[in-house]
N, C-alpha and C. Protein backbone atom coordinates (compact mmCIF):
# COMPACT_ATOMS: atom_id res chain seq x y z
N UNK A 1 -3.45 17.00 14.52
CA UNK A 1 -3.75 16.54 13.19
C UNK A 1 -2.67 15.53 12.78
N UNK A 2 -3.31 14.24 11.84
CA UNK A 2 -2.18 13.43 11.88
C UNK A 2 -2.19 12.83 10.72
N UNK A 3 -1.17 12.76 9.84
CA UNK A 3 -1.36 12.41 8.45
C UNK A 3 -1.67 10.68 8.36
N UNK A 4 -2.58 10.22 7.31
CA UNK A 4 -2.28 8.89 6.84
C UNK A 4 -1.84 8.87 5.54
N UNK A 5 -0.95 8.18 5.38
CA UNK A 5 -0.51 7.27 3.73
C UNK A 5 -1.48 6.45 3.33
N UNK A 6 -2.14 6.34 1.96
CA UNK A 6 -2.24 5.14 1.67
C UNK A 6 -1.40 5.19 0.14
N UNK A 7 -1.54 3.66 -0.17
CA UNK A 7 -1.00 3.08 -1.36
C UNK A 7 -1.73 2.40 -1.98
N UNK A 8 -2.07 2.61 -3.08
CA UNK A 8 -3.30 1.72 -3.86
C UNK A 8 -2.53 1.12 -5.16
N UNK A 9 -2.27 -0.12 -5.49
CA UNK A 9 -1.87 -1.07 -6.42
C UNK A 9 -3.29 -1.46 -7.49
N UNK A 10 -4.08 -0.95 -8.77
CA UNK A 10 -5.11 -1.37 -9.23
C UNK A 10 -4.54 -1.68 -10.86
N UNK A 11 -5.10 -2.60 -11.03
CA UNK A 11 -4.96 -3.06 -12.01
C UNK A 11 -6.40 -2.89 -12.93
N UNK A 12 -5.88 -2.27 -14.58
CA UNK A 12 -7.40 -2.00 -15.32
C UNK A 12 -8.46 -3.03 -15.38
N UNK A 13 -7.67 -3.99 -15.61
CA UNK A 13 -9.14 -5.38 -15.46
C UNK A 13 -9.17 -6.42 -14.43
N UNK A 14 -8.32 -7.08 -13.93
CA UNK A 14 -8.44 -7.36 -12.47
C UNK A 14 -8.82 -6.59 -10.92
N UNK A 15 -8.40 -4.95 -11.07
CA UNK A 15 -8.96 -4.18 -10.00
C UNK A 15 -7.69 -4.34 -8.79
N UNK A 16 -8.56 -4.13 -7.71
CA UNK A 16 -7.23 -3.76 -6.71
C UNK A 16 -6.59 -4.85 -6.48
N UNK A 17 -5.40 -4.84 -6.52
CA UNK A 17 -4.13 -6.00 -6.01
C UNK A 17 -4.30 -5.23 -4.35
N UNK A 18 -3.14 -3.80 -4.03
CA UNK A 18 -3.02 -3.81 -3.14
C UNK A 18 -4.03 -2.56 -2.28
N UNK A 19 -4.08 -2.20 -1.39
CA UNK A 19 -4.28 -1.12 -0.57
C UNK A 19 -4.37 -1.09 0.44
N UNK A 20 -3.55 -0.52 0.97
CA UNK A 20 -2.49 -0.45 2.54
C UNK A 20 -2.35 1.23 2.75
N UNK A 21 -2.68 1.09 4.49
CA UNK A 21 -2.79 2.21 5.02
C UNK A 21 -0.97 2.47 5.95
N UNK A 22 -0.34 3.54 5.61
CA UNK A 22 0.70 3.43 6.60
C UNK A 22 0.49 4.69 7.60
N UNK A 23 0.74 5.04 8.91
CA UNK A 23 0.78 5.99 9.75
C UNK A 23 2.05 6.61 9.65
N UNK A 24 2.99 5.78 9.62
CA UNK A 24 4.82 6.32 9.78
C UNK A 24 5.52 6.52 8.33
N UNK A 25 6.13 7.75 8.11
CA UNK A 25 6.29 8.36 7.22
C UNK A 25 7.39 7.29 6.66
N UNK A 26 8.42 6.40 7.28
CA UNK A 26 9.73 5.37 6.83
C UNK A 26 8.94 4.39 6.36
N UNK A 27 7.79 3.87 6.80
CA UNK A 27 7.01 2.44 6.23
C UNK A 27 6.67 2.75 5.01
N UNK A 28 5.86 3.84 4.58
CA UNK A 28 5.40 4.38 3.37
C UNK A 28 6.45 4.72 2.67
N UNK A 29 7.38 5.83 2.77
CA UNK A 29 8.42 5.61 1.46
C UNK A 29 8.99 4.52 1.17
N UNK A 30 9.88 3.77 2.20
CA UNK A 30 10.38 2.06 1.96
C UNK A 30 9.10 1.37 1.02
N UNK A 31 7.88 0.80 1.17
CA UNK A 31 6.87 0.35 0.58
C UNK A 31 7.03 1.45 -0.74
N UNK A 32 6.50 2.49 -1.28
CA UNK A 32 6.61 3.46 -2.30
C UNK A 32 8.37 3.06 -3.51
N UNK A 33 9.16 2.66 -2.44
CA UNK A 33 11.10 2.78 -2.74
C UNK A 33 10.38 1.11 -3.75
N UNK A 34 9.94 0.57 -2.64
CA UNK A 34 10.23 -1.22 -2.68
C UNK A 34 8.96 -1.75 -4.37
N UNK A 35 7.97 -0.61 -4.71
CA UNK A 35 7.85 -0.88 -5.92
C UNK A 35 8.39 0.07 -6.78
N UNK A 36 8.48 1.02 -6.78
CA UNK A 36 9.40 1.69 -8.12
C UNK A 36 10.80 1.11 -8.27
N UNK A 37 11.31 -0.23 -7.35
CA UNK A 37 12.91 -0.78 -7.73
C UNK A 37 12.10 -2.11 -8.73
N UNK A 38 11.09 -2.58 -8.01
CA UNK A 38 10.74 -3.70 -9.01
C UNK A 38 9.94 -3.46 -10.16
N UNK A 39 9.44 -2.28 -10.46
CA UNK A 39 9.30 -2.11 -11.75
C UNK A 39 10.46 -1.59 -12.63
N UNK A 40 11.22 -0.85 -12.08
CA UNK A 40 12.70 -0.43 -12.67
C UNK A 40 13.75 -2.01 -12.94
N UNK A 41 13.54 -2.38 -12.27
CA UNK A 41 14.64 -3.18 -12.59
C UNK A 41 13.86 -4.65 -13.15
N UNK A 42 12.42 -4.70 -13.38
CA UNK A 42 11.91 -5.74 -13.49
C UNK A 42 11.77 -6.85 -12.97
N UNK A 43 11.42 -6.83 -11.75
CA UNK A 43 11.60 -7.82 -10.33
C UNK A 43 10.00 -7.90 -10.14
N UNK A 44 9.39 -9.12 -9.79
CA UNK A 44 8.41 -9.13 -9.02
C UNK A 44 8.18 -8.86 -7.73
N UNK A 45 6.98 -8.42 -7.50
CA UNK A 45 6.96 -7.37 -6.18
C UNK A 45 6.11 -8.42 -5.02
N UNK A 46 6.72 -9.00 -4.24
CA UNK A 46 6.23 -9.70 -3.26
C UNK A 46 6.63 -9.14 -2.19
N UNK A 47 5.73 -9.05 -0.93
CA UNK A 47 5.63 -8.31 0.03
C UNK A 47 4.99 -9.18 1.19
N UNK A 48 5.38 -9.54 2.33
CA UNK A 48 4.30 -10.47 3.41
C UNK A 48 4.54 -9.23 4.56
N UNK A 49 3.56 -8.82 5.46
CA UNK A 49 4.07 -8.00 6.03
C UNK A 49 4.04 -8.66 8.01
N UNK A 50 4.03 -9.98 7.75
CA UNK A 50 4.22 -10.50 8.69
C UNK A 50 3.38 -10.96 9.79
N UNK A 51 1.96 -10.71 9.51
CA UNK A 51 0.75 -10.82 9.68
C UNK A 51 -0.09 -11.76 9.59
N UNK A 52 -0.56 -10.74 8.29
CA UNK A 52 -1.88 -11.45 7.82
C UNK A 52 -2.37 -10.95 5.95
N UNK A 53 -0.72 -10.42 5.83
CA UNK A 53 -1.14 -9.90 4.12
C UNK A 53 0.12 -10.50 3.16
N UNK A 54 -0.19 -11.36 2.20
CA UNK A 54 1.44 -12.03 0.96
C UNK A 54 0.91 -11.76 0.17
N UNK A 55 1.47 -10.70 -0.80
CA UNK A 55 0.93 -9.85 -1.81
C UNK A 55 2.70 -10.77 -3.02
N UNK A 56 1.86 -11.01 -4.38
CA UNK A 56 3.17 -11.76 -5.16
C UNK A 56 2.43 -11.09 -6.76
N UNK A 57 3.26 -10.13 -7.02
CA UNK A 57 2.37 -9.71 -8.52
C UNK A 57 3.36 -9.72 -9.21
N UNK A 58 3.35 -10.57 -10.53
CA UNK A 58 4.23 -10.56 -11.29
C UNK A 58 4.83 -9.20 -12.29
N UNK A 59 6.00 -8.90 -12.43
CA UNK A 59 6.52 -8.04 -13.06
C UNK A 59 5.21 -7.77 -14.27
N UNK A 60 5.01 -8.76 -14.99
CA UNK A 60 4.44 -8.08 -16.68
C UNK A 60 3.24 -7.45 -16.13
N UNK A 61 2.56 -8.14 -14.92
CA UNK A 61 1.47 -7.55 -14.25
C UNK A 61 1.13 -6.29 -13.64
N UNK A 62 2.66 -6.04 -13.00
CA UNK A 62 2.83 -4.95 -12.10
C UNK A 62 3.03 -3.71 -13.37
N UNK A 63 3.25 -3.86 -14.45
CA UNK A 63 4.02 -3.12 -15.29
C UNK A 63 2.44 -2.38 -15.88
N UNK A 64 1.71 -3.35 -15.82
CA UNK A 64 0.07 -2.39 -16.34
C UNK A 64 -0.81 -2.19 -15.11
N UNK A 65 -0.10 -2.10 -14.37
CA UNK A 65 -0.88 -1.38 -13.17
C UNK A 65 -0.87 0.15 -12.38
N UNK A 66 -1.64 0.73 -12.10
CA UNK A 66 -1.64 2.30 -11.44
C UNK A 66 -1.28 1.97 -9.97
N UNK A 67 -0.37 2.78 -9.99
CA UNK A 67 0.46 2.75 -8.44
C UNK A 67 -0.07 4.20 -8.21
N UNK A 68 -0.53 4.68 -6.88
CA UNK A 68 -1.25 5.93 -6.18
C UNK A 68 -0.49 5.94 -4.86
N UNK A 69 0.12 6.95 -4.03
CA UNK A 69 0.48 7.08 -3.23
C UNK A 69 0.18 8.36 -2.55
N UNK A 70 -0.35 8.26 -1.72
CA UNK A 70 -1.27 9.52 -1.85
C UNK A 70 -1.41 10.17 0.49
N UNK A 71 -1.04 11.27 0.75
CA UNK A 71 -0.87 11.39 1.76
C UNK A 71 -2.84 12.52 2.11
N UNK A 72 -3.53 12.31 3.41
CA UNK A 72 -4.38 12.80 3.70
C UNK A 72 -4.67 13.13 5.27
N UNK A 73 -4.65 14.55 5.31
CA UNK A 73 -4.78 14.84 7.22
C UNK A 73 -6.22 14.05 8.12
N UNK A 74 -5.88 13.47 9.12
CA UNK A 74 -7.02 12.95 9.47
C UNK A 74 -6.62 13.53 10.79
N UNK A 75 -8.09 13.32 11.47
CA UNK A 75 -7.89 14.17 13.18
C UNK A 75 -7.35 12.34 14.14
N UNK A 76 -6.83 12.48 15.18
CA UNK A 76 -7.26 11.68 15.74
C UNK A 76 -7.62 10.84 15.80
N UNK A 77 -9.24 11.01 16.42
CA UNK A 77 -10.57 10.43 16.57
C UNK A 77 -10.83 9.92 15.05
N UNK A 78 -10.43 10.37 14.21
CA UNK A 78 -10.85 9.60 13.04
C UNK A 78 -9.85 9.08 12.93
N UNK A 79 -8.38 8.29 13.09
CA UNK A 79 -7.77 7.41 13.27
C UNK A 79 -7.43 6.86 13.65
N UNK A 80 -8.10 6.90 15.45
CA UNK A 80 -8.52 5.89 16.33
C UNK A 80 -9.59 4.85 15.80
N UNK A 81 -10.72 5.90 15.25
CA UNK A 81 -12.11 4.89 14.64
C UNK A 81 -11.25 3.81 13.52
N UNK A 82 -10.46 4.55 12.48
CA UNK A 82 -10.15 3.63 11.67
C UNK A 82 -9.15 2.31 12.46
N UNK A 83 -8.82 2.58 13.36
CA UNK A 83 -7.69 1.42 13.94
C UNK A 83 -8.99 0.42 14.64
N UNK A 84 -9.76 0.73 15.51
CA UNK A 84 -11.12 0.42 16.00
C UNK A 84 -11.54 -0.64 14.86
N UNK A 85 -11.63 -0.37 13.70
CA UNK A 85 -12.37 -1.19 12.58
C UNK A 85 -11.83 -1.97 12.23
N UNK A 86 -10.77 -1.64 12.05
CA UNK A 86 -9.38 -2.82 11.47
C UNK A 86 -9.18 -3.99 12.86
N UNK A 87 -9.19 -3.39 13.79
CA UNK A 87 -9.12 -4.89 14.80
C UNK A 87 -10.47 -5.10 14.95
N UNK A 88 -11.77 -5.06 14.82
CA UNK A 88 -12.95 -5.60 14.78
C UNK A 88 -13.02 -6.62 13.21
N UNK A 89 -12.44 -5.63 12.23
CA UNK A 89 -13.07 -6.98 11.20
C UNK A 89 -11.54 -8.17 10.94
């Protein structure tokens, strides 16, 4: 059995900014650490993760948004399928 993270960034009238899946328990708290410093200290939260994702939400923005961090057991085979989908689309 193998846990996934996700992180959901939604905003009430624009809708989702972010949502990102992590497998490794250090990627998800660092990401989780890396917005509760920029809403604490009032920093905008830009993020590229070196890829194929540049996420740039401004502080007043980030400040009316629902941050969810949320951990769920998946088997396996159901997180092989999800890796399967992610390099197909």
């Amino acid at each position: 059995m193998a846990y996934q993270k996700n992180i959901t960034i939604t905003h009430p009238t624009m809708g989702n900014f972010v949502s990102e899946t992590f497998v490794d328990d250090v990627q998800f708290k660092l990401f989780l650490q890396m917005i509760h410093a920029c809403i604490e200290l009032d920093k905008d939260l830009t993020y590229f993760n070196g890829k194929s994702l540049l996420v740039h939400i401004p502080t007043k923005v980030l400040k009316e948004c629902v941050v969810l961090g949320k951990s769920t057991d998946v088997t396996l085979s159901e997180y092989a399928i999800g890796k399967m989908s992610q390099i197909e689309a």
